[in-house]
N, C-alpha and C. Protein backbone atom coordinates (compact mmCIF):
# COMPACT_ATOMS: atom_id res chain seq x y z
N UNK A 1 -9.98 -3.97 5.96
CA UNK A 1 -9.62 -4.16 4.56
C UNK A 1 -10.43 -5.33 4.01
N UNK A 2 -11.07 -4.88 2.94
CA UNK A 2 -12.07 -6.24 1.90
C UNK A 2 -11.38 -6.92 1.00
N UNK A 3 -10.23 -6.42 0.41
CA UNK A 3 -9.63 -6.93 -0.70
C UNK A 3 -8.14 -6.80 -0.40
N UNK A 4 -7.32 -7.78 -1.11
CA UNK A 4 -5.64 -7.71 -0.80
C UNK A 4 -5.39 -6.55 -1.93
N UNK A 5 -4.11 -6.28 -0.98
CA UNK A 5 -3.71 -5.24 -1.56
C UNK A 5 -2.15 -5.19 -1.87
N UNK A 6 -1.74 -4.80 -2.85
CA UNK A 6 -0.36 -5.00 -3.49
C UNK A 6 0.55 -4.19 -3.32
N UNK A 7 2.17 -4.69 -3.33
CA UNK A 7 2.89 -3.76 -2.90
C UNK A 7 4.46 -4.74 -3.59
N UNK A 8 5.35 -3.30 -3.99
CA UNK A 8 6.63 -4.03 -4.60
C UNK A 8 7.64 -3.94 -3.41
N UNK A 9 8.56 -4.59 -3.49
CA UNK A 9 10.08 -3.99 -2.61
C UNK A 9 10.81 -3.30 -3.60
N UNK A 10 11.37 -2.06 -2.94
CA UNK A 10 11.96 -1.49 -3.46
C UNK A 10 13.52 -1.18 -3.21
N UNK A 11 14.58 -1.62 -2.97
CA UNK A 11 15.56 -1.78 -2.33
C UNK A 11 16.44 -0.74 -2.94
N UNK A 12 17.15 0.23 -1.92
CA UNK A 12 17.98 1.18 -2.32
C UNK A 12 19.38 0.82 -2.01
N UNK A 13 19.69 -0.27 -1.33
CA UNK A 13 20.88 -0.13 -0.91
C UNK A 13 20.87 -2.04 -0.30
N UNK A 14 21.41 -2.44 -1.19
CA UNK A 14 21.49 -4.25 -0.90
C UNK A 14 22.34 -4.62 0.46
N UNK A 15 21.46 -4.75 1.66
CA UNK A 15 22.62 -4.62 2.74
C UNK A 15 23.07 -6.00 3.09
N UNK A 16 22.35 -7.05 2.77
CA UNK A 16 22.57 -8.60 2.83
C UNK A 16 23.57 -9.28 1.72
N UNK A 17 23.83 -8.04 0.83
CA UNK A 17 24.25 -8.78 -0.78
C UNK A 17 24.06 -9.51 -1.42
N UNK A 18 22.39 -10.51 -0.90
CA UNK A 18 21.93 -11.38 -1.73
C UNK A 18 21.04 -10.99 -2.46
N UNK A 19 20.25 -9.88 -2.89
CA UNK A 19 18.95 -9.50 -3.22
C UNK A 19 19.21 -8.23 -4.79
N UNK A 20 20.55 -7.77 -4.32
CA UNK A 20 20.35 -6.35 -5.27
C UNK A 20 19.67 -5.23 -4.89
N UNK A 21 19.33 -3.87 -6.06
CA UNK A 21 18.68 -2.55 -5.55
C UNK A 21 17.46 -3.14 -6.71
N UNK A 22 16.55 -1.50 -6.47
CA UNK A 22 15.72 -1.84 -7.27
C UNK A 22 14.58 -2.90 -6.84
N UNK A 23 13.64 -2.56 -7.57
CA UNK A 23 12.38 -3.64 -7.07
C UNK A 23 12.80 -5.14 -7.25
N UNK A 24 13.28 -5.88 -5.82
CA UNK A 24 13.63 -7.15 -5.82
C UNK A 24 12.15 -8.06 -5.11
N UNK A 25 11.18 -7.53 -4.66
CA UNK A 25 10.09 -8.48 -4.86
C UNK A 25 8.74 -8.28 -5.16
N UNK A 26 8.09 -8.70 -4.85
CA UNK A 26 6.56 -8.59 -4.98
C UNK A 26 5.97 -8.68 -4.07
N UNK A 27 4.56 -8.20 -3.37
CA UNK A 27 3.68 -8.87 -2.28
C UNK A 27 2.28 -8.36 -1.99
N UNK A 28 1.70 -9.28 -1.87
CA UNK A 28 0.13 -8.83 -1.05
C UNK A 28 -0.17 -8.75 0.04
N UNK A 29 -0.87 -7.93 0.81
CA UNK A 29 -0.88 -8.12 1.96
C UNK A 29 -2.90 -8.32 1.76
N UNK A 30 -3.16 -9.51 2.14
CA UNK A 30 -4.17 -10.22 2.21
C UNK A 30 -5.24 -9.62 3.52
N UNK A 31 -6.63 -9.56 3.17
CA UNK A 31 -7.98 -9.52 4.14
C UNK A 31 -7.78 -9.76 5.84
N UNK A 32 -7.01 -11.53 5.58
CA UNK A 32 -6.66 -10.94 7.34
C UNK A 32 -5.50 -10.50 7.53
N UNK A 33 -4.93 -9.74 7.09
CA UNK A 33 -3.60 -9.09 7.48
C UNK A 33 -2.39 -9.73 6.92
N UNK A 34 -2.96 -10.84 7.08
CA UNK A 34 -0.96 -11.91 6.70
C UNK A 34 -0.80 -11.04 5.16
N UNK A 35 0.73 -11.58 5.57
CA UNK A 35 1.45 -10.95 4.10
C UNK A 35 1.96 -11.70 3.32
N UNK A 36 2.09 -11.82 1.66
CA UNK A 36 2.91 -13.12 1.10
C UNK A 36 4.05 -11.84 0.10
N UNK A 37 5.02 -12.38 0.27
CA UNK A 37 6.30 -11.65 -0.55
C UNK A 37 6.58 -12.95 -1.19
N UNK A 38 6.96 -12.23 -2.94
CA UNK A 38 7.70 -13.18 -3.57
C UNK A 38 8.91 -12.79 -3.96
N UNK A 39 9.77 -12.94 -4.37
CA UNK A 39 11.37 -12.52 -4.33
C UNK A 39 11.74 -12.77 -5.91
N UNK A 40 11.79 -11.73 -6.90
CA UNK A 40 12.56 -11.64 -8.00
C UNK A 40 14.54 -12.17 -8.05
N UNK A 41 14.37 -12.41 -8.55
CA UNK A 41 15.81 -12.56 -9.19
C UNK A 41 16.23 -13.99 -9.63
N UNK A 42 17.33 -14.55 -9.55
CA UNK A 42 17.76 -15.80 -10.21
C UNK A 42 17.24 -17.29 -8.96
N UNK A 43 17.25 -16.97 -8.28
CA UNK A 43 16.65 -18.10 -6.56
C UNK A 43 15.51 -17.31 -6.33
N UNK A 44 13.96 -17.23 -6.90
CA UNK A 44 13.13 -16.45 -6.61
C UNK A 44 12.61 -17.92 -5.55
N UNK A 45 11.59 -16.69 -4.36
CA UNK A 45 11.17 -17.90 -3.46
C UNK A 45 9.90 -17.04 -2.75
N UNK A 46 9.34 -17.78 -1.94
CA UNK A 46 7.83 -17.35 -1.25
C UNK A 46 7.96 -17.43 -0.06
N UNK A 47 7.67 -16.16 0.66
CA UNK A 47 7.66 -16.18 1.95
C UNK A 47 6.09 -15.18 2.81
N UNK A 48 5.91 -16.39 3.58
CA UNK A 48 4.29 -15.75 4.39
C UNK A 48 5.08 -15.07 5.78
N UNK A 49 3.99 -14.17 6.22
CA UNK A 49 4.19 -13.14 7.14
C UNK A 49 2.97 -13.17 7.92
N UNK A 50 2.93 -13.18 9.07
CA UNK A 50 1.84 -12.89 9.66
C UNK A 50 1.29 -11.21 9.92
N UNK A 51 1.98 -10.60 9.63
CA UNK A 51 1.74 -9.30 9.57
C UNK A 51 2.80 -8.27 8.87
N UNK A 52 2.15 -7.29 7.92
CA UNK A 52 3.11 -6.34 7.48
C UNK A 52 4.39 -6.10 8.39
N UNK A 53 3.85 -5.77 9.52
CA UNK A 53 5.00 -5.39 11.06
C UNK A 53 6.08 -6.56 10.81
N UNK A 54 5.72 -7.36 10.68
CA UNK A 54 6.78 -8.83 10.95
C UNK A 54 7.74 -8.50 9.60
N UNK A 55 6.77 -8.35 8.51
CA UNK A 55 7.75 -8.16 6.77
C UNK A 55 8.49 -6.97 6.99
N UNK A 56 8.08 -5.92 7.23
CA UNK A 56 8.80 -4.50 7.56
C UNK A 56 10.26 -4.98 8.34
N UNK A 57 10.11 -5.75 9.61
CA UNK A 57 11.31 -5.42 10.81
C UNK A 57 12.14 -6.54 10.13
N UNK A 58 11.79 -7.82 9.02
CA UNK A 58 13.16 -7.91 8.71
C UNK A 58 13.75 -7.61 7.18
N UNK A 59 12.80 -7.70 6.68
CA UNK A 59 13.19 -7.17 5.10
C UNK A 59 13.05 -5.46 4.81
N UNK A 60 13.23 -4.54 5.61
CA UNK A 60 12.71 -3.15 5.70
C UNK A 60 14.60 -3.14 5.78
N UNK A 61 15.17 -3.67 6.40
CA UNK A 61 16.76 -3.32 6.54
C UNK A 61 16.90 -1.38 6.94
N UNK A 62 16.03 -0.94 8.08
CA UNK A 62 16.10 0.16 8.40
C UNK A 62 15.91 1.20 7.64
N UNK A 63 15.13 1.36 6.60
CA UNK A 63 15.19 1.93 5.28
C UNK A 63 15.22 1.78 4.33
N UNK A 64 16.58 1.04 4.34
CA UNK A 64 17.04 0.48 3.10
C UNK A 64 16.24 -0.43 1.90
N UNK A 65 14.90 -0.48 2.26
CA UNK A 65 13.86 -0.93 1.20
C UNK A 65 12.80 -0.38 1.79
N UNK A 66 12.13 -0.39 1.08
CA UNK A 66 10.50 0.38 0.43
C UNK A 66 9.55 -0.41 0.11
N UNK A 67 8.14 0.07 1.20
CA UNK A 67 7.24 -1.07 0.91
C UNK A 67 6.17 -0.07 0.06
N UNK A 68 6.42 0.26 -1.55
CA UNK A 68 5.93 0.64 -2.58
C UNK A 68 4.57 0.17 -2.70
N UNK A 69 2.93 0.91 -2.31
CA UNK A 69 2.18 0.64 -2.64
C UNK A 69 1.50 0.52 -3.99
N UNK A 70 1.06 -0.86 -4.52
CA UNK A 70 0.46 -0.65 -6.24
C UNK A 70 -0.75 0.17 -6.34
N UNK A 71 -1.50 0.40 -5.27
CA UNK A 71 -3.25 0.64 -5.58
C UNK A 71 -3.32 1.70 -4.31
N UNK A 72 -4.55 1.93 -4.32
CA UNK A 72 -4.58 2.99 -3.08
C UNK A 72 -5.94 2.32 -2.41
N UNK A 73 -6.06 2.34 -1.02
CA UNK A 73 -6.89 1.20 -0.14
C UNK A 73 -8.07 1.87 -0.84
N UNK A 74 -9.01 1.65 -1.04
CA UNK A 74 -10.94 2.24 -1.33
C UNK A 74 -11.19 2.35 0.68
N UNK A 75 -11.88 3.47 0.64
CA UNK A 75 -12.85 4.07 1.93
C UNK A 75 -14.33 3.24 1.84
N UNK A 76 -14.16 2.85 3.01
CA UNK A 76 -15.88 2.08 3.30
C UNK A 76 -16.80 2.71 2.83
């Protein structure tokens, strides 16, 4: 990947009860892989990831959110 690439959360089902449904954040997942999520709502906050895998297994809540791509990757 040459360029970061964007992606919303999409949460169907608030299983923590702090976050809500609906697109509760934002994020890029950056050239070398790390990921940055930002978090909508009233306590918005920033959190780095070293890898999609890492953002998926704890904010993925088994389903229960959606890592909504904005763009579609470009082919070499």
């Amino acid at each position: 990947m040459t360029a970061p690439r964007l992606f919303t959360l999409d949460r169907d089902r608030d299983v923590s009860g702090v976050s809500g449904t609906g697109t509760v954040a934002d994020g890029v997942v950056w050239p070398d892989g790390t990921v940055s999520i930002r978090w909508r709502g009233p306590r918005p906050s920033t959190v780095f990831w070293d890898s999609l895998e890492h953002a998926e297994f704890v904010h993925g809540h088994q389903g229960a959110t959606r890592f909504m791509w904005a763009d579609t990757p470009k082919e070499n």
